[in-house]
Protein backbone atom coordinates (compact mmCIF):
# COMPACT_ATOMS: atom_id res chain seq x y z
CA UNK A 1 -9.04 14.43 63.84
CA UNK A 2 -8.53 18.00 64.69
CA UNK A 3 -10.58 20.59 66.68
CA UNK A 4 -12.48 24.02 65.83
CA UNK A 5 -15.08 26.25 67.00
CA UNK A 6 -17.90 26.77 64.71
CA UNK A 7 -20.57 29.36 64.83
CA UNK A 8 -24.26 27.72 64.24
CA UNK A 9 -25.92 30.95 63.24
CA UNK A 10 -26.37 34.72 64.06
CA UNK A 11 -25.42 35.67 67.50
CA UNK A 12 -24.84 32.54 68.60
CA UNK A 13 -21.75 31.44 70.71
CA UNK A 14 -19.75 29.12 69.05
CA UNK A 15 -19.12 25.36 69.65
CA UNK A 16 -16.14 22.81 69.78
CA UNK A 17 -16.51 20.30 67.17
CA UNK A 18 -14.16 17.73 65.34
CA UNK A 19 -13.30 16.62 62.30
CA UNK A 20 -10.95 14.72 60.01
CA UNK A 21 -7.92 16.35 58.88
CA UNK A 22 -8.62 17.88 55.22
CA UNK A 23 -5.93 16.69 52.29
CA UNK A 24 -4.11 19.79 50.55
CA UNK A 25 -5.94 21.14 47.34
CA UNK A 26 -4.22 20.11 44.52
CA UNK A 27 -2.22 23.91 43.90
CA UNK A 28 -2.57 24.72 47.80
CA UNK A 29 -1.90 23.71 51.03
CA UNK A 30 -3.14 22.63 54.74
CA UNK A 31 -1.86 24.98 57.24
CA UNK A 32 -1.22 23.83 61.11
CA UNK A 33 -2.32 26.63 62.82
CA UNK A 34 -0.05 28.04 65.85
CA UNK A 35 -1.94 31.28 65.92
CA UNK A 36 -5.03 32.96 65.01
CA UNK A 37 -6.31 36.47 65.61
CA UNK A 38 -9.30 37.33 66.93
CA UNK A 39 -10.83 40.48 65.11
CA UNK A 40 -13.38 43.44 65.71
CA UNK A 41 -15.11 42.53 62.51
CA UNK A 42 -15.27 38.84 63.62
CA UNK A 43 -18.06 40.27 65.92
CA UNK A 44 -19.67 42.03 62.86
CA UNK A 45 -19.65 38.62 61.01
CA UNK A 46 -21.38 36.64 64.10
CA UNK A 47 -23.70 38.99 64.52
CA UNK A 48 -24.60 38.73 60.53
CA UNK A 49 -25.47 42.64 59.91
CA UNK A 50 -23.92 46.20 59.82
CA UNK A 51 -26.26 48.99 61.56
CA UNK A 52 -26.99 51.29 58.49
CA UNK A 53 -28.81 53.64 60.37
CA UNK A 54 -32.42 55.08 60.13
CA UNK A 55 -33.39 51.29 61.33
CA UNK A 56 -31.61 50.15 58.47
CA UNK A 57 -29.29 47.16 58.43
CA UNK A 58 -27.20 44.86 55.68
CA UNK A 59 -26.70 40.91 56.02
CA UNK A 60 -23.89 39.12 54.42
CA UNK A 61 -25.95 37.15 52.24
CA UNK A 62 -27.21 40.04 50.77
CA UNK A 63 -23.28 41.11 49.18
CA UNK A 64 -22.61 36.99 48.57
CA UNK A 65 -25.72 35.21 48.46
CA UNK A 66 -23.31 31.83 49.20
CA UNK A 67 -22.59 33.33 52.18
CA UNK A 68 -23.92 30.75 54.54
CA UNK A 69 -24.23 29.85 58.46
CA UNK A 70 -22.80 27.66 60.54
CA UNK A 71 -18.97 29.32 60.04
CA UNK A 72 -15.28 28.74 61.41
CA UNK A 73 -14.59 32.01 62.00
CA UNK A 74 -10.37 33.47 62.47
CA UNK A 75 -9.14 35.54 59.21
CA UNK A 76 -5.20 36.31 60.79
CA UNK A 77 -3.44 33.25 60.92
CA UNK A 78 -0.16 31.67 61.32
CA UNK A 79 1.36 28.41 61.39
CA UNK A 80 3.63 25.42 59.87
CA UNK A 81 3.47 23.92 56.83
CA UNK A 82 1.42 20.50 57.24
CA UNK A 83 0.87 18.81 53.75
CA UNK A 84 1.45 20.69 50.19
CA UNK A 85 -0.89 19.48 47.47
CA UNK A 86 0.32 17.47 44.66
CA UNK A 87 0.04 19.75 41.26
CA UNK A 88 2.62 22.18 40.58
CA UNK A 89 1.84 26.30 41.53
CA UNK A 90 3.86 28.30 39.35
CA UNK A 91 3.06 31.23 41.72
CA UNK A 92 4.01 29.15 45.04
CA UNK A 93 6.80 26.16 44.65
CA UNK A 94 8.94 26.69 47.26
CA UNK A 95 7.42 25.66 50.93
CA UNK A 96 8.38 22.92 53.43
CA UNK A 97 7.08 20.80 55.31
CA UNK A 98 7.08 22.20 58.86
CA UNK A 99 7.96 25.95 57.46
CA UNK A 100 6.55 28.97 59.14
CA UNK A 101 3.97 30.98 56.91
CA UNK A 102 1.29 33.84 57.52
CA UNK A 103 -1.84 33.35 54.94
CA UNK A 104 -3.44 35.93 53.46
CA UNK A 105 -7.34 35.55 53.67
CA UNK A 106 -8.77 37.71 51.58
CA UNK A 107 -8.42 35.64 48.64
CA UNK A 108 -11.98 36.00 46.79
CA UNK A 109 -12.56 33.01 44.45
CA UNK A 110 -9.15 33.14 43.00
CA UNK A 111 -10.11 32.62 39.55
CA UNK A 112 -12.20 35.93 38.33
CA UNK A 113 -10.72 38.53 36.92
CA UNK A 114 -9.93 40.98 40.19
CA UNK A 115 -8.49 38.07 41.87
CA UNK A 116 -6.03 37.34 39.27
CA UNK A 117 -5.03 40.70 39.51
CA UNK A 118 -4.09 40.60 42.78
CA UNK A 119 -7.00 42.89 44.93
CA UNK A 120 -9.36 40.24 45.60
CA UNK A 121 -11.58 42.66 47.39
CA UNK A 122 -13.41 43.54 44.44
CA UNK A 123 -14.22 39.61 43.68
CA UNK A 124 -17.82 39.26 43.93
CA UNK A 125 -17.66 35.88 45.32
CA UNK A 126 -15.03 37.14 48.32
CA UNK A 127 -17.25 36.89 51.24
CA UNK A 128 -18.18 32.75 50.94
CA UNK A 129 -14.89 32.50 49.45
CA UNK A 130 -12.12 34.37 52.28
CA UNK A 131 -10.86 32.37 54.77
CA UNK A 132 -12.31 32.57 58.13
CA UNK A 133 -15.51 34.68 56.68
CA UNK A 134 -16.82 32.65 54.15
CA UNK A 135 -14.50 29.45 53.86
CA UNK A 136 -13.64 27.62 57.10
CA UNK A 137 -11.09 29.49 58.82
CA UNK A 138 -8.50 29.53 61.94
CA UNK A 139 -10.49 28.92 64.91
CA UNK A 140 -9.17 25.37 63.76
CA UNK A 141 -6.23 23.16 64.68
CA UNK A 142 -6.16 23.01 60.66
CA UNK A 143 -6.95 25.05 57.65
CA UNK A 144 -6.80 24.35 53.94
CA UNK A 145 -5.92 27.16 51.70
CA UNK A 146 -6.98 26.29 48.00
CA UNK A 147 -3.92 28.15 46.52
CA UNK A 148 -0.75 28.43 47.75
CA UNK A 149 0.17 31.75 46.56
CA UNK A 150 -2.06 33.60 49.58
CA UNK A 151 0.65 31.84 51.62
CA UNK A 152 3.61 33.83 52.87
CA UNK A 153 6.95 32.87 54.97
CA UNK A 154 7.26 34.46 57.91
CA UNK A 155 9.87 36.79 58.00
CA UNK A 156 12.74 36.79 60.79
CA UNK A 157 11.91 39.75 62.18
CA UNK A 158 8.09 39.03 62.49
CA UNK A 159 7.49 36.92 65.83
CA UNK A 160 4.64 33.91 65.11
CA UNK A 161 1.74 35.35 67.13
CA UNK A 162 2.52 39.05 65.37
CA UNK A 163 2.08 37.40 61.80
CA UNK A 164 -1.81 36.71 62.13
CA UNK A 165 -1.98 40.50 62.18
CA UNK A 166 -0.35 41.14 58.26
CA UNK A 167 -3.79 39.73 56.82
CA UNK A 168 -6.01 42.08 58.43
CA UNK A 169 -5.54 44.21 61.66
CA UNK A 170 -2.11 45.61 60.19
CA UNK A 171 -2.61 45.20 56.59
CA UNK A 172 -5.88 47.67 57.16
CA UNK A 173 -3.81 49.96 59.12
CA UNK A 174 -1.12 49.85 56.58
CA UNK A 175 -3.78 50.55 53.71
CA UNK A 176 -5.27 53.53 55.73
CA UNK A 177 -2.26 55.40 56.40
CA UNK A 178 -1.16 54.62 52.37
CA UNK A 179 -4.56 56.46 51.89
CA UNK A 180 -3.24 59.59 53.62
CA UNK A 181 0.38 59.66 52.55
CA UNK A 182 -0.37 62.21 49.45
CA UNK A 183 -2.43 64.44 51.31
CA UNK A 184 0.35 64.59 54.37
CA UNK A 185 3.24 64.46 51.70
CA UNK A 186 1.76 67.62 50.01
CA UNK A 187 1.12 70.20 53.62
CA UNK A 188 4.53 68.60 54.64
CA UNK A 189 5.63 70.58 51.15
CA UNK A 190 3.52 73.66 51.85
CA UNK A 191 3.77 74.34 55.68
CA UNK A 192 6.96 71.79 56.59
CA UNK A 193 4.96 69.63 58.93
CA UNK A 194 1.62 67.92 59.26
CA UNK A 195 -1.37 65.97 61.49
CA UNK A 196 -2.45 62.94 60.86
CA UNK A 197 -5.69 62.07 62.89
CA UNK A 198 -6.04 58.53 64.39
CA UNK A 199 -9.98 57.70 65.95
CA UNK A 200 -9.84 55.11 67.94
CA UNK A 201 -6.53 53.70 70.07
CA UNK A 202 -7.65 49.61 69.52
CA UNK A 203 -5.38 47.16 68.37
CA UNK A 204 -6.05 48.86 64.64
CA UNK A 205 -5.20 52.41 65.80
CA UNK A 206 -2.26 51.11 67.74
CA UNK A 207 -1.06 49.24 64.49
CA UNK A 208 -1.53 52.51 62.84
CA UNK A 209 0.96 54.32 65.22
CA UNK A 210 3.81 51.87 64.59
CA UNK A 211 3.40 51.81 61.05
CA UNK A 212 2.83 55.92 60.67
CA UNK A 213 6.34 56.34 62.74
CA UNK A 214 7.41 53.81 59.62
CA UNK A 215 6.28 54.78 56.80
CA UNK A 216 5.04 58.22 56.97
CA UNK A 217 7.73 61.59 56.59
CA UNK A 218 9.50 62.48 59.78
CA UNK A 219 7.96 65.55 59.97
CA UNK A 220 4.29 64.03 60.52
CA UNK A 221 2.42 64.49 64.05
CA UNK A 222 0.43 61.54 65.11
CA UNK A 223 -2.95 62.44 67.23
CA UNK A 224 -5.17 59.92 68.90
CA UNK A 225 -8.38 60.13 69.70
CA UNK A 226 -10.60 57.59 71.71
CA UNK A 227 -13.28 57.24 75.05
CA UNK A 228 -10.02 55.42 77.22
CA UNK A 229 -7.31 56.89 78.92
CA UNK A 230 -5.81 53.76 79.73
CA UNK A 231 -5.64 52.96 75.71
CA UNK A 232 -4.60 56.60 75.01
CA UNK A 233 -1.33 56.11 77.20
CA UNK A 234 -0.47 53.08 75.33
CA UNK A 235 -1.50 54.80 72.29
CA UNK A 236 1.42 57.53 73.50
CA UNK A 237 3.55 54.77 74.84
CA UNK A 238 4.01 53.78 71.02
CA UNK A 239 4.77 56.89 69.89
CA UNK A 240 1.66 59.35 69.50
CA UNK A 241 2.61 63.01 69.68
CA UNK A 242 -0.72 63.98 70.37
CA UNK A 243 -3.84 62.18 72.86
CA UNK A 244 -7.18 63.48 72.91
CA UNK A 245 -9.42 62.06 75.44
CA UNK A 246 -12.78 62.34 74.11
CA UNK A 247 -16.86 61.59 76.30
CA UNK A 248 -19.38 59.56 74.70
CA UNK A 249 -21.86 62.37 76.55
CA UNK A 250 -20.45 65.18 74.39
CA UNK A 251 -22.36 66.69 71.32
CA UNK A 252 -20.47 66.84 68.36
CA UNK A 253 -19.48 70.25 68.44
CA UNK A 254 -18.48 70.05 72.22
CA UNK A 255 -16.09 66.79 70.47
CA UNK A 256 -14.68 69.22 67.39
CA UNK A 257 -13.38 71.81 69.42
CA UNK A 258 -12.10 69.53 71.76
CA UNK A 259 -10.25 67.81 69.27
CA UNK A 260 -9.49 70.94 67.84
CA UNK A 261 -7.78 72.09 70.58
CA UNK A 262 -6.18 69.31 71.66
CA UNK A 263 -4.37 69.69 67.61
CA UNK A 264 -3.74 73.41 68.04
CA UNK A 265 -5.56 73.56 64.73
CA UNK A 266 -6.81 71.50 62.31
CA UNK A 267 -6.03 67.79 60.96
CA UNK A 268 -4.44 67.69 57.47
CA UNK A 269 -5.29 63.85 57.30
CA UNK A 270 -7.29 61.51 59.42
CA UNK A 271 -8.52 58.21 59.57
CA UNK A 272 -11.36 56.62 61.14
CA UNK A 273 -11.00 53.34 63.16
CA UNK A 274 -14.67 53.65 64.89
CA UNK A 275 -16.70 54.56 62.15
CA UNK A 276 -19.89 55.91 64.25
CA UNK A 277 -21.55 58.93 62.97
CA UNK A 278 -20.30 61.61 65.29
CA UNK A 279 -16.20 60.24 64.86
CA UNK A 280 -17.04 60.46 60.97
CA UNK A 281 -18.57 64.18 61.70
CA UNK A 282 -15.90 64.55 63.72
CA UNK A 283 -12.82 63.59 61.23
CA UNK A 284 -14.98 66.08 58.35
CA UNK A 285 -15.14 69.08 60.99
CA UNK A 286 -11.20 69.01 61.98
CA UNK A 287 -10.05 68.46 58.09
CA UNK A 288 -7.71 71.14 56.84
CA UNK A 289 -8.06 72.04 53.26
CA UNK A 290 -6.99 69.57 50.75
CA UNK A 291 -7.24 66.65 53.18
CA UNK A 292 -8.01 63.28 52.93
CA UNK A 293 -9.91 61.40 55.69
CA UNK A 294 -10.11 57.51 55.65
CA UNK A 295 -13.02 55.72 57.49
CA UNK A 296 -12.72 51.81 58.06
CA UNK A 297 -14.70 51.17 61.12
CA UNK A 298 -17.35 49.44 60.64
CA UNK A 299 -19.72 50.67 63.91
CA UNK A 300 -22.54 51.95 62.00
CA UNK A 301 -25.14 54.58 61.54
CA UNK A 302 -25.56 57.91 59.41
CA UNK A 303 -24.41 61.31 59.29
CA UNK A 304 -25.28 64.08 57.93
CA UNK A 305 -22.41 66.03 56.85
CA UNK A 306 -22.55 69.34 55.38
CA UNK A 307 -22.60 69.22 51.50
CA UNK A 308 -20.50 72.59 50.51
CA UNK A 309 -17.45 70.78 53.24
CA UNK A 310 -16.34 68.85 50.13
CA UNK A 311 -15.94 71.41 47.48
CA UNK A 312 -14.57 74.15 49.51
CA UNK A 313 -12.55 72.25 51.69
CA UNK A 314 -11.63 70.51 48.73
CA UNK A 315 -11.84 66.62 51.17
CA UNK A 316 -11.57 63.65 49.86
CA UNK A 317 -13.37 60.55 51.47
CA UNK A 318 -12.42 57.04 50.99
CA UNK A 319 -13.71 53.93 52.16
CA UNK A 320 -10.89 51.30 53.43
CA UNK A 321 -11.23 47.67 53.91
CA UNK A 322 -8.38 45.31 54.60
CA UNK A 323 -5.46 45.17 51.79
CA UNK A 324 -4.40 44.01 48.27
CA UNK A 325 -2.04 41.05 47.79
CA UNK A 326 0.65 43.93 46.93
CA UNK A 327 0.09 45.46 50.25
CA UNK A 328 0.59 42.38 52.26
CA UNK A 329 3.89 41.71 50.89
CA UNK A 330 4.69 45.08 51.61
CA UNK A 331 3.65 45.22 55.03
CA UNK A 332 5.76 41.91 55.47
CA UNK A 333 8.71 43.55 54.22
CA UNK A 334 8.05 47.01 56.67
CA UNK A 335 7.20 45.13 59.84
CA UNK A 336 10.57 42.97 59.16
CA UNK A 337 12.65 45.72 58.45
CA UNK A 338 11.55 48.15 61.56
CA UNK A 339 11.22 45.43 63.99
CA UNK A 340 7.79 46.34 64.51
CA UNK A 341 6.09 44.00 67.05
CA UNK A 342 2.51 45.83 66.85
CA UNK A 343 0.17 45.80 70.17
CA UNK A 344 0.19 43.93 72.70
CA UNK A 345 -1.15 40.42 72.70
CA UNK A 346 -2.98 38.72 75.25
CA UNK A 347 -3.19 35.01 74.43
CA UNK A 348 -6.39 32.74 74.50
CA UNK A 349 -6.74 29.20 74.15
CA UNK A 350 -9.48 27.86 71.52
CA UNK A 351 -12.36 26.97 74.03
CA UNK A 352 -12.29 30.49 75.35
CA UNK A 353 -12.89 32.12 72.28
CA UNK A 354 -16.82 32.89 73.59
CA UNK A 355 -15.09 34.62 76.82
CA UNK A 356 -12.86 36.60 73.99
CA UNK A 357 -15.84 37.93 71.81
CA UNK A 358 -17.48 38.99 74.98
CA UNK A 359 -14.53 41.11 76.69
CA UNK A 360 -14.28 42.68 72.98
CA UNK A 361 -17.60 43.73 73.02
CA UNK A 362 -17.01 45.72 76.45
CA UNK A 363 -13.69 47.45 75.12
CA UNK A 364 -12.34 45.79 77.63
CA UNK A 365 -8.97 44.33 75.58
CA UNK A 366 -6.09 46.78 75.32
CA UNK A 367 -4.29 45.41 72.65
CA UNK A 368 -5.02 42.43 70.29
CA UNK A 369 -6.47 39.03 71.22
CA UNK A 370 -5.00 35.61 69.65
CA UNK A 371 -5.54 31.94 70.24
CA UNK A 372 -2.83 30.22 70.89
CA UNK A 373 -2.28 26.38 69.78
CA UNK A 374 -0.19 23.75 70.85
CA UNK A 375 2.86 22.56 68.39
């Protein structure tokens, strides 16, 4: 028998249950978990809808009608190796028993065509199907992962409670700041140097930090913007150039040309961690020419943003959410070869995951939260 928390519906707290341990899927595995991460969006899946604005709102079930209540929630885990199932995996022979591994979630149905190509976020089955969204997930002593090629070792570098991060807080990090790279690449080329815009200093926007100071050009400046000053020190502590503390009260003009300011000109990148209507109008108003601007958070509402911005300032918008396959291996191999230990963590056990989702609806964790099992 093993324990997990499961969510009965919408907005309700979840509830320790048990079970029987599952047997491995024939080409997969069952994972013991030693960590799982507890996410921003796992509050956007309990509460079942995204604030479209205009009194407009979207459910899950309306993307993935098999999208159903109750749900194991926890889409960043880690753990051992517990029991490998029995038909060979051409893609994933070569786990122990008792080896560390990180699984990648977002693994779609695995059998339509976008999954086999290796970006399951396009699979239109991906929300029933991910681990920890759809599929039971690692708010669980166990979890079964149908195929074992969404399993990874853990690197040497990568300490166990750091790994739960590679399959979504650092992966989306990691594919927001690939987003920018051209656009900072190319002003790097025209002027020598560069700002990249960070909005919002939680455990994504400190993720983004580390891995900007990795993978982006020397020459790059790294700004962060967000309501805390306590999270903007940390933000600096892990190397931002550039803090600007911004007021909820403040119009969105008052915001630009406080941002402005605080840049000593405009951003020639920027991505969007919040993703409220005045940090989106905000990122747009700061943009050099020619830049890109990113927007992942999933807060909600509209803007209205100025329709001649685009052509003349030549922007380009794009949407990011989470990572391909590709990327995850790639962030493995970055995070192991920089050392980079991400955020801090503050560790939880399992029956205070309600307490968790509570203090991260106040803002009130500086860093990233993870439950922590026993061996």
């Amino acid at each position: 028998m093993y324990r997990y928390m499961e969510v009965p519906g919408p907005r309700q707290r979840m509830v320790l249950k048990e079970k029987a341990i599952p047997a491995p899927p024939p080409t997969g595995m069952v994972v013991k978990v030693k960590y799982a991460g507890v996410c921003h969006s796992d509050l956007h899946m309990q509460d079942d809808d995204v604030e479209l604005g205009e009194g407009k709102t979207i459910r899950k079930g309306d993307v993935d009608p098999d999208y159903k209540f109750p749900l194991v929630f926890g889409h960043e885990i880690s753990g051992t190796v517990y029991a490998i199932g029995e038909s060979k995996n051409p893609d994933a022979d070569t786990f122990e028993i008792g080896e560390r591994v990180v699984v990648f979630t977002f693994c779609g149905c695995t059998e339509c065509a976008f999954c086999r190509m290796g970006d399951n976020r396009w699979c239109a089955k991906a929300l029933s199907n991910n681990i920890g969204l759809g599929a039971e997930g690692g708010f669980a002593e166990y979890v079964s992962v149908k195929n074992r090629a969404y399993v990874s070792k853990v690197p040497a570098n990568v300490p166990m409670e750091v790994a739960p991060m590679m399959s979504c807080g650092a992966l989306t990090a990691y594919n927001g700041i690939e987003s920018v790279k051209e656009s900072i690449k190319k002003w790097i080329n025209w002027k020598g140097s560069a700002t990249v815009l960070i909005i919002g200093a939680g455990g994504l926007g400190l993720w983004a930090v580390m891995l900007s100071r990795a993978v982006l050009p020397k020459e790059t400046r790294i700004a962060v913007a967000d309501l805390s000053a306590d999270k903007l020190e940390t933000a600096k502590e892990n190397g931002a150039d550039i803090t600007v503390l911004l007021d909820i009260k403040d119009d969105i003009d008052t915001t630009t040309e406080k941002t402005k300011k605080a840049l000593g000109g405009l951003a020639e990148s920027s991505i969007d961690f919040v993703g409220a209507p005045n940090t989106l109008k905000c990122a747009i108003n700061v943009s050099a020419k020619g830049a890109t601007v990113a927007v992942v958070g999933l807060f909600g509402g509209s803007a209205t943003i100025p329709v001649p911005y685009f052509p003349m300032k030549i922007l380009k918008v794009v949407g990011i959410y989470t990572g391909s396959t590709l990327q995850f291996k790639e962030l493995l191999a970055v995070v192991d070869e920089n050392k980079i230990i991400g955020p801090k963590i503050f560790k939880y056990r399992l029956e205070e995951v309600n307490e968790v989702f509570e203090n991260l609806r106040k803002g009130e964790i500086n860093g990233r939260a993870v439950l922590e099992f026993d061996d």
